[in-house]
N, C-alpha and C. Protein backbone atom coordinates (compact mmCIF):
# COMPACT_ATOMS: atom_id res chain seq x y z
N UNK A 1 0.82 -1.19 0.00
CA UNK A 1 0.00 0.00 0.00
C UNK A 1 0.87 1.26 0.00
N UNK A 2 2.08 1.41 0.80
CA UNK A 2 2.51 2.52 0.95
C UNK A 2 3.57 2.62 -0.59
N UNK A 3 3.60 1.47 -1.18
CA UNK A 3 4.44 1.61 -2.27
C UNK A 3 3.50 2.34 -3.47
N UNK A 4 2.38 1.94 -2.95
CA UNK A 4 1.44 2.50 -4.39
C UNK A 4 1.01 4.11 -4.11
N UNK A 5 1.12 4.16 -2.76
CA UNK A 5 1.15 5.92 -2.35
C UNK A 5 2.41 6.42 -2.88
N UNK A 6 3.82 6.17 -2.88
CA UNK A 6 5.14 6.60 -3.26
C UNK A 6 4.64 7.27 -4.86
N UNK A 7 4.48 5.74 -5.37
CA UNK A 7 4.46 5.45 -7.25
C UNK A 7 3.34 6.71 -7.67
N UNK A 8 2.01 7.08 -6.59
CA UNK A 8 1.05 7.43 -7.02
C UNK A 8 1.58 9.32 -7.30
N UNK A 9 2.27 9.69 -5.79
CA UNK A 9 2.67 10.47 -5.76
C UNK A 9 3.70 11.08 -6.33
N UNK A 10 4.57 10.15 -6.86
CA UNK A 10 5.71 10.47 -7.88
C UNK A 10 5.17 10.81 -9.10
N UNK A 11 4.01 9.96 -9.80
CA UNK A 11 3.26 10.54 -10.92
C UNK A 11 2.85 11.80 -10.69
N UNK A 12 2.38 11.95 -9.58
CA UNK A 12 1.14 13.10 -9.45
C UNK A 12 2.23 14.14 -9.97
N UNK A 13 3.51 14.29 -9.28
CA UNK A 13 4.69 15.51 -9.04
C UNK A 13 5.02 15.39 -10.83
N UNK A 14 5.14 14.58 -11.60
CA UNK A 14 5.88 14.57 -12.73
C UNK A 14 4.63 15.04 -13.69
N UNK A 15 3.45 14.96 -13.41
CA UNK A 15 2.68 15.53 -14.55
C UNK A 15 2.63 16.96 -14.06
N UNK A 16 2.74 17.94 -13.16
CA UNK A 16 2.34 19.07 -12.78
C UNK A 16 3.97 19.50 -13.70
N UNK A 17 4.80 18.77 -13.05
CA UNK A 17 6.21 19.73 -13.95
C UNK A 17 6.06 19.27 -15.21
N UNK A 18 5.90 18.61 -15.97
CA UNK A 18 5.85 18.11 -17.32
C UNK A 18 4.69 18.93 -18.22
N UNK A 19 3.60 19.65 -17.31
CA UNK A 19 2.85 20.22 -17.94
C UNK A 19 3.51 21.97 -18.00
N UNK A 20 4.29 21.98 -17.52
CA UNK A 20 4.79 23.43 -17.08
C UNK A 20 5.47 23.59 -18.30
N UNK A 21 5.22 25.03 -19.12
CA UNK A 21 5.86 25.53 -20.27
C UNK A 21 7.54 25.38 -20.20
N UNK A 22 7.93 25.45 -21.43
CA UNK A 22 9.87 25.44 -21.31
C UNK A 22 9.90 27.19 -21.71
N UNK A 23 9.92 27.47 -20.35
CA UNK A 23 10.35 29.80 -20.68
C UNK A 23 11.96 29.58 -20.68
N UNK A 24 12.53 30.45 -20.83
CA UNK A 24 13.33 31.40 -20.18
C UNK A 24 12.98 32.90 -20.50
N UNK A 25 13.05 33.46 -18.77
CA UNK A 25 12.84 34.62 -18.24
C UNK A 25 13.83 35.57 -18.06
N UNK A 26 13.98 36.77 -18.80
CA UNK A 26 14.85 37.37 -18.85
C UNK A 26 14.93 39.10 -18.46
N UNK A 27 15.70 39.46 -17.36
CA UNK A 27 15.16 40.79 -16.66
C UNK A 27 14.10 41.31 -16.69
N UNK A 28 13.31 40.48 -15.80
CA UNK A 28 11.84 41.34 -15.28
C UNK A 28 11.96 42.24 -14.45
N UNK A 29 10.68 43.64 -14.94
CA UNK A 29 11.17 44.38 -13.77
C UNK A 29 10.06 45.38 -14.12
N UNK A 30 9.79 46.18 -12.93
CA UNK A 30 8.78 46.87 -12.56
C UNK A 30 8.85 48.25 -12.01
N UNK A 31 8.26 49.30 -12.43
CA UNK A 31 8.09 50.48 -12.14
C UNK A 31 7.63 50.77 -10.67
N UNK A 32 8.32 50.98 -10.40
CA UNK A 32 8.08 51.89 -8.82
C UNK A 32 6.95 52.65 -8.77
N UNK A 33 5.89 52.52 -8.07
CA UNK A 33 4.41 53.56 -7.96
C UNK A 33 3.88 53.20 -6.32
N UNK A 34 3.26 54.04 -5.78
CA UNK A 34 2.67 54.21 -5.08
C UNK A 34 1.38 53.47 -4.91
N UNK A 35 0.77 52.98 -3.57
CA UNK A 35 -0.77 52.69 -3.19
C UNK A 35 -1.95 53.50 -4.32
N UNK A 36 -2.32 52.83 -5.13
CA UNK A 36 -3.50 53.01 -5.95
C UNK A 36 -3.04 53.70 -7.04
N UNK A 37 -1.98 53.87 -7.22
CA UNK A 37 -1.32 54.30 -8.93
C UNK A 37 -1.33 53.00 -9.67
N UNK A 38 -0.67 53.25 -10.92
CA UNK A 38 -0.20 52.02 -11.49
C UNK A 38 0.57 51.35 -11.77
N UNK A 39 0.88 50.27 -12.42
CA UNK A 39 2.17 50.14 -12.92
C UNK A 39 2.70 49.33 -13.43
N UNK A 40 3.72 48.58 -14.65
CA UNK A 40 3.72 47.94 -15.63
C UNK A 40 5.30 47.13 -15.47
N UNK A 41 4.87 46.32 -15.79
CA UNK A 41 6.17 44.78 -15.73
C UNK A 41 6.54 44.54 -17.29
N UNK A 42 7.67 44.47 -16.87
CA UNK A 42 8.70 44.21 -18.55
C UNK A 42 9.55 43.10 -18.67
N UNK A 43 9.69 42.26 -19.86
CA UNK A 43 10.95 41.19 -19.34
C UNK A 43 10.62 40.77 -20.98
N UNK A 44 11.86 40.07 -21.05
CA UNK A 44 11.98 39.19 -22.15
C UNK A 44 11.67 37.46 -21.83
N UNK A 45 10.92 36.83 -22.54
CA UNK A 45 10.59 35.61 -22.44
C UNK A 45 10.57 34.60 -23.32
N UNK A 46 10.91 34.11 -23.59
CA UNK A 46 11.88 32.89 -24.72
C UNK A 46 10.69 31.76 -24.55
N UNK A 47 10.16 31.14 -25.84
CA UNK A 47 9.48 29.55 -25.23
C UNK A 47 10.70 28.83 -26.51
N UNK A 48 10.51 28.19 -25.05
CA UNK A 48 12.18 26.91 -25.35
C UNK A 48 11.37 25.36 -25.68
N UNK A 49 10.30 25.88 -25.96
CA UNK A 49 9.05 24.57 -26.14
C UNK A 49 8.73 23.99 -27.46
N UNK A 50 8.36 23.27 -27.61
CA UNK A 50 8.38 22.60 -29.42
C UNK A 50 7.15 22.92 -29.22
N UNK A 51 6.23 23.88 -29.07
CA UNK A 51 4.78 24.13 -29.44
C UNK A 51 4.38 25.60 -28.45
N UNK A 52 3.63 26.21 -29.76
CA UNK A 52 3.54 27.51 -29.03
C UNK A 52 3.27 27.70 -27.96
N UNK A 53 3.17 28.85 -27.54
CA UNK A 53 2.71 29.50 -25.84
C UNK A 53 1.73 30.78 -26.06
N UNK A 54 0.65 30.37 -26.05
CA UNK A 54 -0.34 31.12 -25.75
C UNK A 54 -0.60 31.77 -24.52
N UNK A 55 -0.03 33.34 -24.32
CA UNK A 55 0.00 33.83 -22.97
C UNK A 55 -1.75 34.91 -23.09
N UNK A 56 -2.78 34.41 -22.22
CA UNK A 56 -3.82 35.05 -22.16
C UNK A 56 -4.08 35.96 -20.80
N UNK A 57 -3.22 35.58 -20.08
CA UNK A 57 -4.05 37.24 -19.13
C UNK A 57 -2.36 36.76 -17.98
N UNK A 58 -2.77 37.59 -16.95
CA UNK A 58 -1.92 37.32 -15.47
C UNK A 58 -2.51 37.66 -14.30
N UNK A 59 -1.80 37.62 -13.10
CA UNK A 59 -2.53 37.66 -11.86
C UNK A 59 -1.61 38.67 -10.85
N UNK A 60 -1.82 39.09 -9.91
CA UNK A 60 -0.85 39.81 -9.52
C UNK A 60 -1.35 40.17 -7.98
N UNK A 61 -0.66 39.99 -6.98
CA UNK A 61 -1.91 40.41 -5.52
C UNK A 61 -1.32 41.38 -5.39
N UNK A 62 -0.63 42.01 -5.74
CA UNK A 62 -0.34 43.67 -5.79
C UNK A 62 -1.06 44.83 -6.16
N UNK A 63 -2.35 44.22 -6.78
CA UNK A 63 -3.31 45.15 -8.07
C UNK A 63 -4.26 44.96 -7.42
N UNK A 64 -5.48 45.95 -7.72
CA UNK A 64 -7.23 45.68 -8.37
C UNK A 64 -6.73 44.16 -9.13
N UNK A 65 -6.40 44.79 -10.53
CA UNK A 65 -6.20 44.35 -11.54
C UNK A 65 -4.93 44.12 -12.36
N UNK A 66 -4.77 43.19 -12.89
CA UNK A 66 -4.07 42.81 -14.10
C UNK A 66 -4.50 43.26 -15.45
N UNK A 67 -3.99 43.49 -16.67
CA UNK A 67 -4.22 43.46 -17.79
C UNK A 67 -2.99 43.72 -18.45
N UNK A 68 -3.31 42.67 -19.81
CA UNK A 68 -1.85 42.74 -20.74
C UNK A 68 -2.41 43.58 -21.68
N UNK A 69 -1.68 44.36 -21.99
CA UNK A 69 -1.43 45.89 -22.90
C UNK A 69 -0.16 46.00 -24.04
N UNK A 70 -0.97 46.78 -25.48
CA UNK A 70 0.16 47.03 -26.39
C UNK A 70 0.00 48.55 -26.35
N UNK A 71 1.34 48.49 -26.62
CA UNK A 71 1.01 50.24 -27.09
C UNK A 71 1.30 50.18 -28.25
N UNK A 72 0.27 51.61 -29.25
CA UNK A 72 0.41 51.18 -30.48
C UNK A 72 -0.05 52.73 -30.61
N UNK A 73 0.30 52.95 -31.73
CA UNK A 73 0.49 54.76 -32.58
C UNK A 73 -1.05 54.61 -33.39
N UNK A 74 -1.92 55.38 -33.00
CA UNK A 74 -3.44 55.53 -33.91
C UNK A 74 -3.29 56.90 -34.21
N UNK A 75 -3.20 57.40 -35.62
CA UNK A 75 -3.47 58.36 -35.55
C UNK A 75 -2.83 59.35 -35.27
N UNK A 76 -1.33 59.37 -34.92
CA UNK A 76 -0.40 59.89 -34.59
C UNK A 76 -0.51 59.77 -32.77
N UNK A 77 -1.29 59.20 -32.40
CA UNK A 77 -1.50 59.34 -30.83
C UNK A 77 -0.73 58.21 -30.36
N UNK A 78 -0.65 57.52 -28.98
CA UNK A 78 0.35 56.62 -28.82
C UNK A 78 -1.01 56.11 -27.57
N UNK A 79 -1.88 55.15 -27.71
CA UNK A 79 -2.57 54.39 -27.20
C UNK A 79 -2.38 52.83 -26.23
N UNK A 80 -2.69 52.95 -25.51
CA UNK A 80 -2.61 51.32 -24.86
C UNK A 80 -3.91 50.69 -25.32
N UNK A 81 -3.80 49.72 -25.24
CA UNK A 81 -5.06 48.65 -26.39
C UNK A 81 -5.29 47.49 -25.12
N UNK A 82 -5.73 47.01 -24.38
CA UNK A 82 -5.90 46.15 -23.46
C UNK A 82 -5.90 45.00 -24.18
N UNK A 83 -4.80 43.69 -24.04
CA UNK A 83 -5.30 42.23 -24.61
C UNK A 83 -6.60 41.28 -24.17
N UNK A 84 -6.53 40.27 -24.91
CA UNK A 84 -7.93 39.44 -24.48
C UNK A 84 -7.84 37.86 -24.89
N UNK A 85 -8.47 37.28 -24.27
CA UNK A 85 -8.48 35.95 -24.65
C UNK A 85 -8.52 35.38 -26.58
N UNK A 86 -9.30 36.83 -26.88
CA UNK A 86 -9.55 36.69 -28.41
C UNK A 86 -8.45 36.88 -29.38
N UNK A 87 -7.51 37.63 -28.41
CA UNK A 87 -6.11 38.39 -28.39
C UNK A 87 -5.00 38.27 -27.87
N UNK A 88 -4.68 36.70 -28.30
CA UNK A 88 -3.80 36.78 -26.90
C UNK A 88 -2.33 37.00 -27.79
N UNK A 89 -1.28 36.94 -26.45
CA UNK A 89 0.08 36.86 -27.39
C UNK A 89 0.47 35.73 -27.27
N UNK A 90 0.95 35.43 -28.63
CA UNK A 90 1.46 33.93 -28.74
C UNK A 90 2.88 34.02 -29.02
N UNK A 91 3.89 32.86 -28.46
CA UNK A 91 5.49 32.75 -28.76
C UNK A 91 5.46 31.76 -29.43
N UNK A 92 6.11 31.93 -30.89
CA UNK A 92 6.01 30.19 -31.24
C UNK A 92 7.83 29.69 -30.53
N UNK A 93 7.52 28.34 -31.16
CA UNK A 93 9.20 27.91 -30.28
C UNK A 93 10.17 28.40 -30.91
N UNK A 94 11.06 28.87 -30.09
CA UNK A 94 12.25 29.50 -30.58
C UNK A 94 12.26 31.23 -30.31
N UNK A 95 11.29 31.30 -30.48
CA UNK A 95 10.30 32.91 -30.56
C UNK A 95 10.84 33.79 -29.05
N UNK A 96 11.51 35.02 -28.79
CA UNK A 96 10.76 35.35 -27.70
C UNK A 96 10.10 37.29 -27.73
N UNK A 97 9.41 36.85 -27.11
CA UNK A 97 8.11 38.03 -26.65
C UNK A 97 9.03 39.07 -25.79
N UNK A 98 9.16 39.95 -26.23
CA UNK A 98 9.98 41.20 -25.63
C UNK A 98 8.76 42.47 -25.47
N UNK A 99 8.84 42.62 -23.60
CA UNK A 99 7.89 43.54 -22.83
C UNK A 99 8.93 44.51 -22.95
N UNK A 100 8.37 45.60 -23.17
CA UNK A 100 9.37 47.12 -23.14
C UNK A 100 8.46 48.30 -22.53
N UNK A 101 8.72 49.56 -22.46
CA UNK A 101 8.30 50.51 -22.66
C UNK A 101 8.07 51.00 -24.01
N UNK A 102 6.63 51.61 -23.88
CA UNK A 102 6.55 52.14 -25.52
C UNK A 102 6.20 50.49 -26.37
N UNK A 103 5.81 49.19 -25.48
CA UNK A 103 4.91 48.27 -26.22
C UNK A 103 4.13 47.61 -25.71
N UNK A 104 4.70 46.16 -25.57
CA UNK A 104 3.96 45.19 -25.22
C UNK A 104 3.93 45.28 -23.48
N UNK A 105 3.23 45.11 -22.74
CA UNK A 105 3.54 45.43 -20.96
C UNK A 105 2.49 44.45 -20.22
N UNK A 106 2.91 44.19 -19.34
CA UNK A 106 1.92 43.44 -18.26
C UNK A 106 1.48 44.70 -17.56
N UNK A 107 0.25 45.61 -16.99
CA UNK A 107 -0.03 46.17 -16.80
C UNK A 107 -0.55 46.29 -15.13
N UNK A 108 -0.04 46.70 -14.30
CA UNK A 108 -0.85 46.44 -12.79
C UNK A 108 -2.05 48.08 -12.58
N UNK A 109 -2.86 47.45 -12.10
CA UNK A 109 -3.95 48.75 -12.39
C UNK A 109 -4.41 48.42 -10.98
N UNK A 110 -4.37 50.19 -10.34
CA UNK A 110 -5.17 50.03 -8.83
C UNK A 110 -4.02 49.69 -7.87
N UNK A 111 -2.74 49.49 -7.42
CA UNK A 111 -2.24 49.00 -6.94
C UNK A 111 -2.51 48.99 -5.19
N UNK A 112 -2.52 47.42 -4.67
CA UNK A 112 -2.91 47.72 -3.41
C UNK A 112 -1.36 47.66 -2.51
N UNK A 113 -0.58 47.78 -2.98
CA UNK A 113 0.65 48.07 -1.53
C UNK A 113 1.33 48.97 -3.00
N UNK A 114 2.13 49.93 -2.01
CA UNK A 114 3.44 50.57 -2.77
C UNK A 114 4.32 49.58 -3.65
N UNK A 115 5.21 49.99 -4.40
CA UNK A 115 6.16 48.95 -5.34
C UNK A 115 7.22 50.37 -4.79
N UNK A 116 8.37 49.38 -4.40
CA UNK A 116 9.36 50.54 -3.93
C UNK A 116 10.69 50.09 -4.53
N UNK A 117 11.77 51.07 -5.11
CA UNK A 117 12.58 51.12 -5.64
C UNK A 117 13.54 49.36 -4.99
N UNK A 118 14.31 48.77 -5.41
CA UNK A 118 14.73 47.58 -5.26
C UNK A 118 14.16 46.23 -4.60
N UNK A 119 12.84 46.36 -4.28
CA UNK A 119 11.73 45.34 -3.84
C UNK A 119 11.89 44.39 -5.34
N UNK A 120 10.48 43.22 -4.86
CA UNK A 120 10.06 42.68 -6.46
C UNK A 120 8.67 42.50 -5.95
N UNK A 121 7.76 42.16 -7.12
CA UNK A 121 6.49 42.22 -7.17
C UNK A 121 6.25 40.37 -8.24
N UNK A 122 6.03 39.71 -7.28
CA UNK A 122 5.30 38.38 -8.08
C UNK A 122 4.25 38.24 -8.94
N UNK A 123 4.38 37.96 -10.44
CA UNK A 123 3.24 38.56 -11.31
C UNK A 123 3.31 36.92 -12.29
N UNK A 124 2.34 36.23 -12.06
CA UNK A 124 1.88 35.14 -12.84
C UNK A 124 0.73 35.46 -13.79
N UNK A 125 1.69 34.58 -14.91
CA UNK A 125 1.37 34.86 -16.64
C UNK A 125 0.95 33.43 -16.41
N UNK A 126 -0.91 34.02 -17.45
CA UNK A 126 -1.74 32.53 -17.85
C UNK A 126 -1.42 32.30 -19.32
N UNK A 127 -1.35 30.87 -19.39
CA UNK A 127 -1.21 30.56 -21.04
C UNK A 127 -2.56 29.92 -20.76
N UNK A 128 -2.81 29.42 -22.48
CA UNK A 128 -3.94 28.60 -22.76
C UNK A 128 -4.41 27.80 -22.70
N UNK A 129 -3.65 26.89 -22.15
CA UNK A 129 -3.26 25.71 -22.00
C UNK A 129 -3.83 25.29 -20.14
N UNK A 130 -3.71 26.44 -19.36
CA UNK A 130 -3.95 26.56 -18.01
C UNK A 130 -2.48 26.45 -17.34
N UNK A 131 -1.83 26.63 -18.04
CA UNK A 131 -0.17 26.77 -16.94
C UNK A 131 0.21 28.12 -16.45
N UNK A 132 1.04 28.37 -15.92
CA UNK A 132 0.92 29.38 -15.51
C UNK A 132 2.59 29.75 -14.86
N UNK A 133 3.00 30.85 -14.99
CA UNK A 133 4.87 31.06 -15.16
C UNK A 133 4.98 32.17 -14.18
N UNK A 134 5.37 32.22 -13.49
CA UNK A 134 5.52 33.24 -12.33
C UNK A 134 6.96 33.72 -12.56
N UNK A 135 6.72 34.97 -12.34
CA UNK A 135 7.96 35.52 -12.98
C UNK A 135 8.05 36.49 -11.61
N UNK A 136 9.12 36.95 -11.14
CA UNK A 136 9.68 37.75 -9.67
C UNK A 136 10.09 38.67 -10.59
N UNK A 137 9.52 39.87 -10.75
CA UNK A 137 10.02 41.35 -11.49
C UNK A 137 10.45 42.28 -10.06
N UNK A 138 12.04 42.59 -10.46
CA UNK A 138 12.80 43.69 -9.64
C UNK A 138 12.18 45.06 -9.53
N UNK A 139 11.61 45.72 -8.69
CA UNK A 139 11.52 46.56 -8.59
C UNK A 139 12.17 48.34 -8.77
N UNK A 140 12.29 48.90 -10.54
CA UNK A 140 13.66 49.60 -10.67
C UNK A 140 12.56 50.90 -11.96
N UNK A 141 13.36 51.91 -11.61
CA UNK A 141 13.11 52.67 -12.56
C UNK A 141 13.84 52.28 -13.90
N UNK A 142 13.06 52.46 -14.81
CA UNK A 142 13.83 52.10 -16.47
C UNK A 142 13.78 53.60 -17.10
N UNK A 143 14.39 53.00 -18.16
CA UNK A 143 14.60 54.13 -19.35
C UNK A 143 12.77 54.05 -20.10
N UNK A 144 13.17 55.37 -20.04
CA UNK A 144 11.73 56.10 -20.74
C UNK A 144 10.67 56.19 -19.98
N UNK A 145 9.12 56.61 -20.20
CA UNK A 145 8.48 57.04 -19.28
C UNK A 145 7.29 56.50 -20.13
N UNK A 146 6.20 56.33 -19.23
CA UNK A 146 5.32 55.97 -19.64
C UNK A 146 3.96 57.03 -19.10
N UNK A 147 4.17 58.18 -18.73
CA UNK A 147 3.32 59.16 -18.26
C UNK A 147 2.89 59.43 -17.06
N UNK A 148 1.48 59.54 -17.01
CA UNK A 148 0.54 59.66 -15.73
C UNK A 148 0.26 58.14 -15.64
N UNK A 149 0.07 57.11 -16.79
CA UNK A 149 -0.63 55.94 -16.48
C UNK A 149 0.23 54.86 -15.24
N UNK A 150 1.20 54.78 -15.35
CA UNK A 150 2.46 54.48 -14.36
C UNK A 150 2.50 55.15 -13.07
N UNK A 151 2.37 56.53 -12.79
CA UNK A 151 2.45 56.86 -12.03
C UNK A 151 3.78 57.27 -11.38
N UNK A 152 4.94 57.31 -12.70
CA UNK A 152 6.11 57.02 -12.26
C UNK A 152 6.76 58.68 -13.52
């Protein structure tokens, strides 16, 4: 009996990691803002996976809210566009998805604690699949600005 608890439990552990995407995560990091400002996570992310990665939303207990955001020029204006399940971003393999200023951003909206200069802020990215990649973004001012919406 206790051998078939071992065997049962060794499966259980090898399908949870076996279902887990192949990333590499590359300098995440996050804008410094204040209680109820906002503020946006950046990083480079590689799928090292023989089949795409469908990234559809994230989670964040730092926020109200999450939302993944492009920025994009309408019109001569420079807009954030909120993503969606209908919309998601996809990496194919080999591919990686580069968050910057001035594009693609994980977005924290509402923030419920401060983000303070050399802290990090834990921000888990959903794929489609239902996996899910937790990424530890450093807490740091970057190059360029992103306005009032940041708060920074």
């Amino acid at each position: 009996m206790f051998l078939r608890l071992v065997c049962f439990c060794m499966l259980s552990l090898t399908s949870v990691f076996a279902s887990s995407p192949s990333v590499s995560l590359e300098k995440p990091w996050a804008r410094p803002a204040d209680i109820g400002y906002n503020s946006a996570v950046y990083l480079r992310l590689e799928n090292k996976g023989d089949a795409p990665l469908v990234i559809v939303g994230a989670l964040c207990d730092a926020s109200k809210k999450v939302e993944l955001h492009e920025t994009v020029e309408v019109e001569g204006v420079s807009k954030m566009i909120p993503m969606d399940a209908a919309h998601p971003w996809t990496v194919t393999p080999g591919e990686t998805l580069h968050l910057a200023p001035g594009g693609k951003h994980v977005m924290l909206i509402g923030l419920t604690r401060a983000l303070e200069n050399g802290e990090e802020v834990l921000v888990t990215l959903l794929t489609k699949d239902g996996d899910k990649i937790a990424v530890r973004a450093a807490i740091q001012k970057g190059a360029g600005t992103c306005g009032s919406c940041c708060g920074s």
